[in-house]
PDB file of N, CA and C in Angstrom:
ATOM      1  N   UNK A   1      96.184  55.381 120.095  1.00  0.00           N
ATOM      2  CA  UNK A   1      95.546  56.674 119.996  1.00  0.00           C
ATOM      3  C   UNK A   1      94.964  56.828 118.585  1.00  0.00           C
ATOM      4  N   UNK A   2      93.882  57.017 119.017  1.00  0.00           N
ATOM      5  CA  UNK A   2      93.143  57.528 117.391  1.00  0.00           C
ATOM      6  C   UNK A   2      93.605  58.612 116.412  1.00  0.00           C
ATOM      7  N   UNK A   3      94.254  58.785 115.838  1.00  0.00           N
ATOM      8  CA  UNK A   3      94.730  59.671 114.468  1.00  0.00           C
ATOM      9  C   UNK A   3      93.654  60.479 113.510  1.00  0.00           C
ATOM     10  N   UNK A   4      93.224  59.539 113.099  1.00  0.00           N
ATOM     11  CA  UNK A   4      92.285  60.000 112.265  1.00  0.00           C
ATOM     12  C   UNK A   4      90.902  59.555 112.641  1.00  0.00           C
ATOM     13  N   UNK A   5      89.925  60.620 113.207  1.00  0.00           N
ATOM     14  CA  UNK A   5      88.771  60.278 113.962  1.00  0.00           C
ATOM     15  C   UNK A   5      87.721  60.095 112.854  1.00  0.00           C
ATOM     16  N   UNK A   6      87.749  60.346 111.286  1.00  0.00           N
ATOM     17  CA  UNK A   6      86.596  60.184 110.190  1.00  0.00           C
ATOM     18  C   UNK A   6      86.529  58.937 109.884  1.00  0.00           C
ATOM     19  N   UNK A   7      87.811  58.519 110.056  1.00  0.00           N
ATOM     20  CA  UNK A   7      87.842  57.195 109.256  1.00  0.00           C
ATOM     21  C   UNK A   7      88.356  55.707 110.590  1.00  0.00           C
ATOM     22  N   UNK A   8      88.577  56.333 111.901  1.00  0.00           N
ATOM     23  CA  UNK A   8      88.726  55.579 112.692  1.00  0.00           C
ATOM     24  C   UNK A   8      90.384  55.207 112.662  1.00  0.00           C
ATOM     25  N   UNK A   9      91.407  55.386 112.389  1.00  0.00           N
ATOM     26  CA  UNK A   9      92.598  55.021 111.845  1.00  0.00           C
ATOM     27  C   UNK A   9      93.423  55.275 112.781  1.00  0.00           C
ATOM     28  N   UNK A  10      94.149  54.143 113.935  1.00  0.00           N
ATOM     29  CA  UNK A  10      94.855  54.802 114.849  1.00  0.00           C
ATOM     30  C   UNK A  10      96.096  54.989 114.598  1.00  0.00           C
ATOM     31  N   UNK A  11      97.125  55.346 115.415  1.00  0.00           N
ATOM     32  CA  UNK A  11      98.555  55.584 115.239  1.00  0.00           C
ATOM     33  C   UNK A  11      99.360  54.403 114.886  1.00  0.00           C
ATOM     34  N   UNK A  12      98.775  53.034 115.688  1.00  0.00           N
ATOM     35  CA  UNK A  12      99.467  51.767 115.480  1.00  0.00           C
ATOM     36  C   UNK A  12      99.013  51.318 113.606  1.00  0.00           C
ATOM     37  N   UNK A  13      97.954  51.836 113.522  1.00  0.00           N
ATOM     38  CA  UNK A  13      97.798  51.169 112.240  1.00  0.00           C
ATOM     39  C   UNK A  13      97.973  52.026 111.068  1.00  0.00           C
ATOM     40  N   UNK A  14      98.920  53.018 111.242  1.00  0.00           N
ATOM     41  CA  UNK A  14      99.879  54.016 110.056  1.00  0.00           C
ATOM     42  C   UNK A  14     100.873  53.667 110.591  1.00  0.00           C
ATOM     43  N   UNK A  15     101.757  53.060 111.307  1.00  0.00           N
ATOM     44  CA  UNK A  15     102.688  52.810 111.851  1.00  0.00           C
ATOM     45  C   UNK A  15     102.783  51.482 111.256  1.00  0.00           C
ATOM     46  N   UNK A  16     102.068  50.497 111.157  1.00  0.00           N
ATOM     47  CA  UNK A  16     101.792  49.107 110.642  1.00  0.00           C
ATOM     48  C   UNK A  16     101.279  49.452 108.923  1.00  0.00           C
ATOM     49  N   UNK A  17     101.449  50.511 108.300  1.00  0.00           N
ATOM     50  CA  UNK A  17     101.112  50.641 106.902  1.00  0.00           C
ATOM     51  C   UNK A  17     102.635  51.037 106.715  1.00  0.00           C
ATOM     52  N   UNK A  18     103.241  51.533 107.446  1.00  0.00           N
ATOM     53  CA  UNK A  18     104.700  52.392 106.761  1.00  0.00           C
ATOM     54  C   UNK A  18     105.106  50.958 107.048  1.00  0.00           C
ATOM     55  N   UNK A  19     105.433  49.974 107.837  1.00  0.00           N
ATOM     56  CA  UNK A  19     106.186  48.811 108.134  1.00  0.00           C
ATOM     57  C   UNK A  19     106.071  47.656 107.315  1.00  0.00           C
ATOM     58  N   UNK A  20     104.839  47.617 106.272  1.00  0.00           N
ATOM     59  CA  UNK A  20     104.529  46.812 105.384  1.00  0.00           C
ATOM     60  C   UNK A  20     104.607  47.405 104.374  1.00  0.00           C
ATOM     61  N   UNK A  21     105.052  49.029 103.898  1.00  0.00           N
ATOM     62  CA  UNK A  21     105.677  49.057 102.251  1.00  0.00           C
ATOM     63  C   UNK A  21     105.118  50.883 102.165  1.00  0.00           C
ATOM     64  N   UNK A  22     104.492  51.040 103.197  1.00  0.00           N
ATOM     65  CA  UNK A  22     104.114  52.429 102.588  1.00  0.00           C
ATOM     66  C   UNK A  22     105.045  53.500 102.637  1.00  0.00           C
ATOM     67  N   UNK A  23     105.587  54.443 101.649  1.00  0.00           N
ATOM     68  CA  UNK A  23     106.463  55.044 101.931  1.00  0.00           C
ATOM     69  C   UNK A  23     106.405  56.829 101.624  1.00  0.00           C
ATOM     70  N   UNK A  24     104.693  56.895 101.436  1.00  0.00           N
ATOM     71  CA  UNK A  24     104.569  58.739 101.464  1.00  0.00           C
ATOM     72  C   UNK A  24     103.180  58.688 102.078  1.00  0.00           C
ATOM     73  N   UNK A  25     102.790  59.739 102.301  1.00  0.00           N
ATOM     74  CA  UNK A  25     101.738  59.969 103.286  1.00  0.00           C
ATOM     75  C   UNK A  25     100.431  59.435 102.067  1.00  0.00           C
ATOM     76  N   UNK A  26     100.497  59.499 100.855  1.00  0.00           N
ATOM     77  CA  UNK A  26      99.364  58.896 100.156  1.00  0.00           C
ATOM     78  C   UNK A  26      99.226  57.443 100.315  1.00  0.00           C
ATOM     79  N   UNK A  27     100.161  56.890 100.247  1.00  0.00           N
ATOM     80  CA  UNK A  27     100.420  55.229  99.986  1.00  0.00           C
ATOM     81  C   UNK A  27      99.711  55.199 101.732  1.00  0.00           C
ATOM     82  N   UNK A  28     100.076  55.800 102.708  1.00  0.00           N
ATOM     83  CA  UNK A  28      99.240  55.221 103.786  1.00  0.00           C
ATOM     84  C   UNK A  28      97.664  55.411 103.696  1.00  0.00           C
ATOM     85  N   UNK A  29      97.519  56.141 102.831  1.00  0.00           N
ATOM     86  CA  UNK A  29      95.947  57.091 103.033  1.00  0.00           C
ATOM     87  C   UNK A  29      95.474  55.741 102.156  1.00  0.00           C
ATOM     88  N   UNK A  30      95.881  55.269 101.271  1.00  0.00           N
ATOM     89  CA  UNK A  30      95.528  54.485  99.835  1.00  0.00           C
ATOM     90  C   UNK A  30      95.082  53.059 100.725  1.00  0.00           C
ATOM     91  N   UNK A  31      96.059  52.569 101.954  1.00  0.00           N
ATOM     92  CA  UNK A  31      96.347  51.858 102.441  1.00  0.00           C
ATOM     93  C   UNK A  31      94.988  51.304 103.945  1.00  0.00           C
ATOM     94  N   UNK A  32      95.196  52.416 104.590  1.00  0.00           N
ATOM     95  CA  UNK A  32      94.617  52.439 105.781  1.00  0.00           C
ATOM     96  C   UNK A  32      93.336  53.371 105.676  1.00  0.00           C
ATOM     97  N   UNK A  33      92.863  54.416 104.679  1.00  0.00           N
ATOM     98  CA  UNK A  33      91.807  55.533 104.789  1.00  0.00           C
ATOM     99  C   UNK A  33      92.607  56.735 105.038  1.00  0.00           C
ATOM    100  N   UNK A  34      93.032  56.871 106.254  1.00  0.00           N
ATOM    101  CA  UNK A  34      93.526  58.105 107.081  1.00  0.00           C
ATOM    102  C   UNK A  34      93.505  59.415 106.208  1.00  0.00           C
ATOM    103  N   UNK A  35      93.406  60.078 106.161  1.00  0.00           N
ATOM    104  CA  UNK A  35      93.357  61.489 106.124  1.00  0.00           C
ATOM    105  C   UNK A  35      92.721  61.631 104.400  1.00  0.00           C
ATOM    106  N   UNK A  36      91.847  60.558 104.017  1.00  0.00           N
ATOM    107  CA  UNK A  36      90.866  60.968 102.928  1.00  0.00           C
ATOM    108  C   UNK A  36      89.653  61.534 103.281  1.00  0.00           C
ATOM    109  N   UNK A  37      89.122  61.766 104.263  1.00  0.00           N
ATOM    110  CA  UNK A  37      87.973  62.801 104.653  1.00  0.00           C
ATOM    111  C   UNK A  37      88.583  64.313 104.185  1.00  0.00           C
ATOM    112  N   UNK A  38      88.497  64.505 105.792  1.00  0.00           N
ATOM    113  CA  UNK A  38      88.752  66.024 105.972  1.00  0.00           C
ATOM    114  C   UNK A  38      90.136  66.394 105.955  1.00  0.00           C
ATOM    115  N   UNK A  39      90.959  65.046 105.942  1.00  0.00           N
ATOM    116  CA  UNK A  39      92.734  66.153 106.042  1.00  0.00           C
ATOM    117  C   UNK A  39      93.144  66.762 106.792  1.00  0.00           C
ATOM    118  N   UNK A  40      92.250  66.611 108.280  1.00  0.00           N
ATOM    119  CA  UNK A  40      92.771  67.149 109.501  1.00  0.00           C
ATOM    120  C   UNK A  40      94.080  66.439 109.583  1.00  0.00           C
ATOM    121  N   UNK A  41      94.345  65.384 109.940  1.00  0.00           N
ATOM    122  CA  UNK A  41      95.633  63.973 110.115  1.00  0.00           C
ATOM    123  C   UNK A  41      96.611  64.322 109.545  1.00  0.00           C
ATOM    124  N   UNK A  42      96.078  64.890 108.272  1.00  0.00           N
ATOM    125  CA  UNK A  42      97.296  64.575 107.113  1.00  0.00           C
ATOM    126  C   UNK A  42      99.226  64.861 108.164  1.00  0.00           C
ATOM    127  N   UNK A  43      99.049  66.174 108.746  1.00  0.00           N
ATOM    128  CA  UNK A  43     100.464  66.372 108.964  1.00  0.00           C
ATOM    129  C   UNK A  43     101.216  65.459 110.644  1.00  0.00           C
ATOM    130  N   UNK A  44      99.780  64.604 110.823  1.00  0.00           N
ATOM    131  CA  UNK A  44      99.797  63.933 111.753  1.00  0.00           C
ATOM    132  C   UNK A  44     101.044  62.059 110.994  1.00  0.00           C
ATOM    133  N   UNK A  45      99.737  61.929 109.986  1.00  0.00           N
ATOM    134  CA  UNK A  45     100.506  60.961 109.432  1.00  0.00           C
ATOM    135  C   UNK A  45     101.676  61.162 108.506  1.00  0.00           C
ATOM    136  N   UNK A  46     102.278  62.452 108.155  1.00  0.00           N
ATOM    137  CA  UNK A  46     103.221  62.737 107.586  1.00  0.00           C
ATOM    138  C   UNK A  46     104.258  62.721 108.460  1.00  0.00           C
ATOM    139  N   UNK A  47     104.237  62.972 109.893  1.00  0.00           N
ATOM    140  CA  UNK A  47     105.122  62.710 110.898  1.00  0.00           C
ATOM    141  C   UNK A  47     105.352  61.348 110.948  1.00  0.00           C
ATOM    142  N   UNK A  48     104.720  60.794 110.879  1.00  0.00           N
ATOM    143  CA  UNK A  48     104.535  59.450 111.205  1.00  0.00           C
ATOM    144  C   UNK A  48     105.170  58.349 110.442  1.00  0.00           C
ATOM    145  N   UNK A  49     105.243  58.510 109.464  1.00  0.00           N
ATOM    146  CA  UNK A  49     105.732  58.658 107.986  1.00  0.00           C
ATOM    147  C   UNK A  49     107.195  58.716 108.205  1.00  0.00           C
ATOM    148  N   UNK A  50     107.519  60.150 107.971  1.00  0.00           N
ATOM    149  CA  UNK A  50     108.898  60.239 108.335  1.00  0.00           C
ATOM    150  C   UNK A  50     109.499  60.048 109.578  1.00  0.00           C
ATOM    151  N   UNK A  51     109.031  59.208 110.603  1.00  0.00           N
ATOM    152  CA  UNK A  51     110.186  59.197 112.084  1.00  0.00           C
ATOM    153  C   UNK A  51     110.049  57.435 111.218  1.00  0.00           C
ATOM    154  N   UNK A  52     109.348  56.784 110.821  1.00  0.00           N
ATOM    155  CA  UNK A  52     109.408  55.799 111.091  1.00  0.00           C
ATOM    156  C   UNK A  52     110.581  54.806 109.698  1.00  0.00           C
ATOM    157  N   UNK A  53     110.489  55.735 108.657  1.00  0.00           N
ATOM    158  CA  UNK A  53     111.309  55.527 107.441  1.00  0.00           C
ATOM    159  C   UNK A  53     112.485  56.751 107.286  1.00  0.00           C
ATOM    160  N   UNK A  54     112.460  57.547 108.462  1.00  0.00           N
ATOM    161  CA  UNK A  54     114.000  58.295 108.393  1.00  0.00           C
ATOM    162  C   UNK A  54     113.952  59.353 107.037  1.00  0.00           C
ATOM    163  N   UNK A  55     113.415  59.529 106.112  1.00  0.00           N
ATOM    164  CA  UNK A  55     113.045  60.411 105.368  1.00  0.00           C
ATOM    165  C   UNK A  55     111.710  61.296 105.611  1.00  0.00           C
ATOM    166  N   UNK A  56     112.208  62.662 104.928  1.00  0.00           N
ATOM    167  CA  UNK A  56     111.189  63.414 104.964  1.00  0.00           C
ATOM    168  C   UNK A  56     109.663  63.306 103.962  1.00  0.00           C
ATOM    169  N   UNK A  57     108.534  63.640 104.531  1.00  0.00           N
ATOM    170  CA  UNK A  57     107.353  63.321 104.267  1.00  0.00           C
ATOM    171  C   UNK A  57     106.614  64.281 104.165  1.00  0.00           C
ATOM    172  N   UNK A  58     105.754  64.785 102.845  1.00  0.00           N
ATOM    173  CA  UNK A  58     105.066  65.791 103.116  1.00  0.00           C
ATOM    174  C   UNK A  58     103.830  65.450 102.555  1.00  0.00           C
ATOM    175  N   UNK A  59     102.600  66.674 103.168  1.00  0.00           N
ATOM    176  CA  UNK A  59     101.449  66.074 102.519  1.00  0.00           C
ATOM    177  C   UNK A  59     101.009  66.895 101.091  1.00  0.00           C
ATOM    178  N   UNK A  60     100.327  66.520 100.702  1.00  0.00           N
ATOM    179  CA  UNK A  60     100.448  66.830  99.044  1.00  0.00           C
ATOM    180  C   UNK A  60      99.445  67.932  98.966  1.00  0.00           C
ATOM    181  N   UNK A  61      99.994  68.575  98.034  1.00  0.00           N
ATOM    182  CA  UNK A  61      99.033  70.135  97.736  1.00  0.00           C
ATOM    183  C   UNK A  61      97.769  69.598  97.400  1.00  0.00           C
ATOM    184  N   UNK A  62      97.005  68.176  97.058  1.00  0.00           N
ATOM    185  CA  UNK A  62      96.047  68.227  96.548  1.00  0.00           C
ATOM    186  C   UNK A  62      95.135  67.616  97.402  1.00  0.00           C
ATOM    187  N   UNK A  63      95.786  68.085  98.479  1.00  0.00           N
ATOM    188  CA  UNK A  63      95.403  66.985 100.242  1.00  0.00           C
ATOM    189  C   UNK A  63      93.565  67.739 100.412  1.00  0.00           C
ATOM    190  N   UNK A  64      92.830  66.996 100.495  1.00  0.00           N
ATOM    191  CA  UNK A  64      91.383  67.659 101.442  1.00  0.00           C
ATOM    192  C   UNK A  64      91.692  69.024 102.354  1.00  0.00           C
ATOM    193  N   UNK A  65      90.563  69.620 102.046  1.00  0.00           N
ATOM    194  CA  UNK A  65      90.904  70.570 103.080  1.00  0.00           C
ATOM    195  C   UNK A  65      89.640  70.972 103.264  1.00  0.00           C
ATOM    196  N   UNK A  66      89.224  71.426 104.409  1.00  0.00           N
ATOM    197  CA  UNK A  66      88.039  72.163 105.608  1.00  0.00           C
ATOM    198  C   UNK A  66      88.308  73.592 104.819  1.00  0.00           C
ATOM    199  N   UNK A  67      87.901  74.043 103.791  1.00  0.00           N
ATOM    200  CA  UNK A  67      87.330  75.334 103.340  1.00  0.00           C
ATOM    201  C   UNK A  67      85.791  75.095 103.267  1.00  0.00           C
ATOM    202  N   UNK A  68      86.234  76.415 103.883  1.00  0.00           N
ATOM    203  CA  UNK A  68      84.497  76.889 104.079  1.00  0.00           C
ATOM    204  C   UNK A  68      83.585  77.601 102.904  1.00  0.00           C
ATOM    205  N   UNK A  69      82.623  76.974 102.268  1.00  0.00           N
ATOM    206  CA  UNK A  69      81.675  77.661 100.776  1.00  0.00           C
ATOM    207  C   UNK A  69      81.736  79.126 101.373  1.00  0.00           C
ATOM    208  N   UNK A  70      81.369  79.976 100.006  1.00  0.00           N
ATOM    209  CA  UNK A  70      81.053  81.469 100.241  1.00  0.00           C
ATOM    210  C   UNK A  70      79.725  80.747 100.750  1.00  0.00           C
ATOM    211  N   UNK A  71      79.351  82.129 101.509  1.00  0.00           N
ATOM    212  CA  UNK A  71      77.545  82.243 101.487  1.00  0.00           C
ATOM    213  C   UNK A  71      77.417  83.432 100.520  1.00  0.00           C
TER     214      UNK A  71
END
C-alpha cells in the first residue's frame, strides 16, 4: 500500500527502512523520502515506526505542513 503518494513510498519500504537502522520518523524520511513533501504520512510513518521497534515515535514540530498563504 502506498503511504506516501508525493514521493511514491509504500508501507513495505518504511517497514524495510526501520529494519535496516532507522529508528525515528526522520531517519526514515532521510532514508526513503516519505513524508518530506507535504507531511500528510508523517503520523502514518510514525506508527510505523513505533509497532515495528516497540518504542514510541513522534513526528517532529518542524514536520511540513499544508498551511494555507493569507490572501
Amino acid at each position: 500500500m502506498i503511504v506516501c503518494h508525493c514521493k511514491v513510498v509504500s508501507h513495505r519500504d518504511i517497514e524495510a527502512a526501520v529494519d535496516h537502522g532507522a529508528r525515528t520518523v526522520s531517519e526514515v524520511s532521510d532514508i526513503c523520502g516519505a513524508g518530506t513533501d507535504c507531511g500528510g504520512c508523517l503520523p502514518v510513518v510514525a506508527d510505523t515506526v513505533s509497532r515495528r521497534t516497540g518504542e514510541p515515535a513522534e513526528v517532529a514540530c518542524g514536520a511540513p505542513s499544508r498551511a494555507v498563504p493569507a490572501l
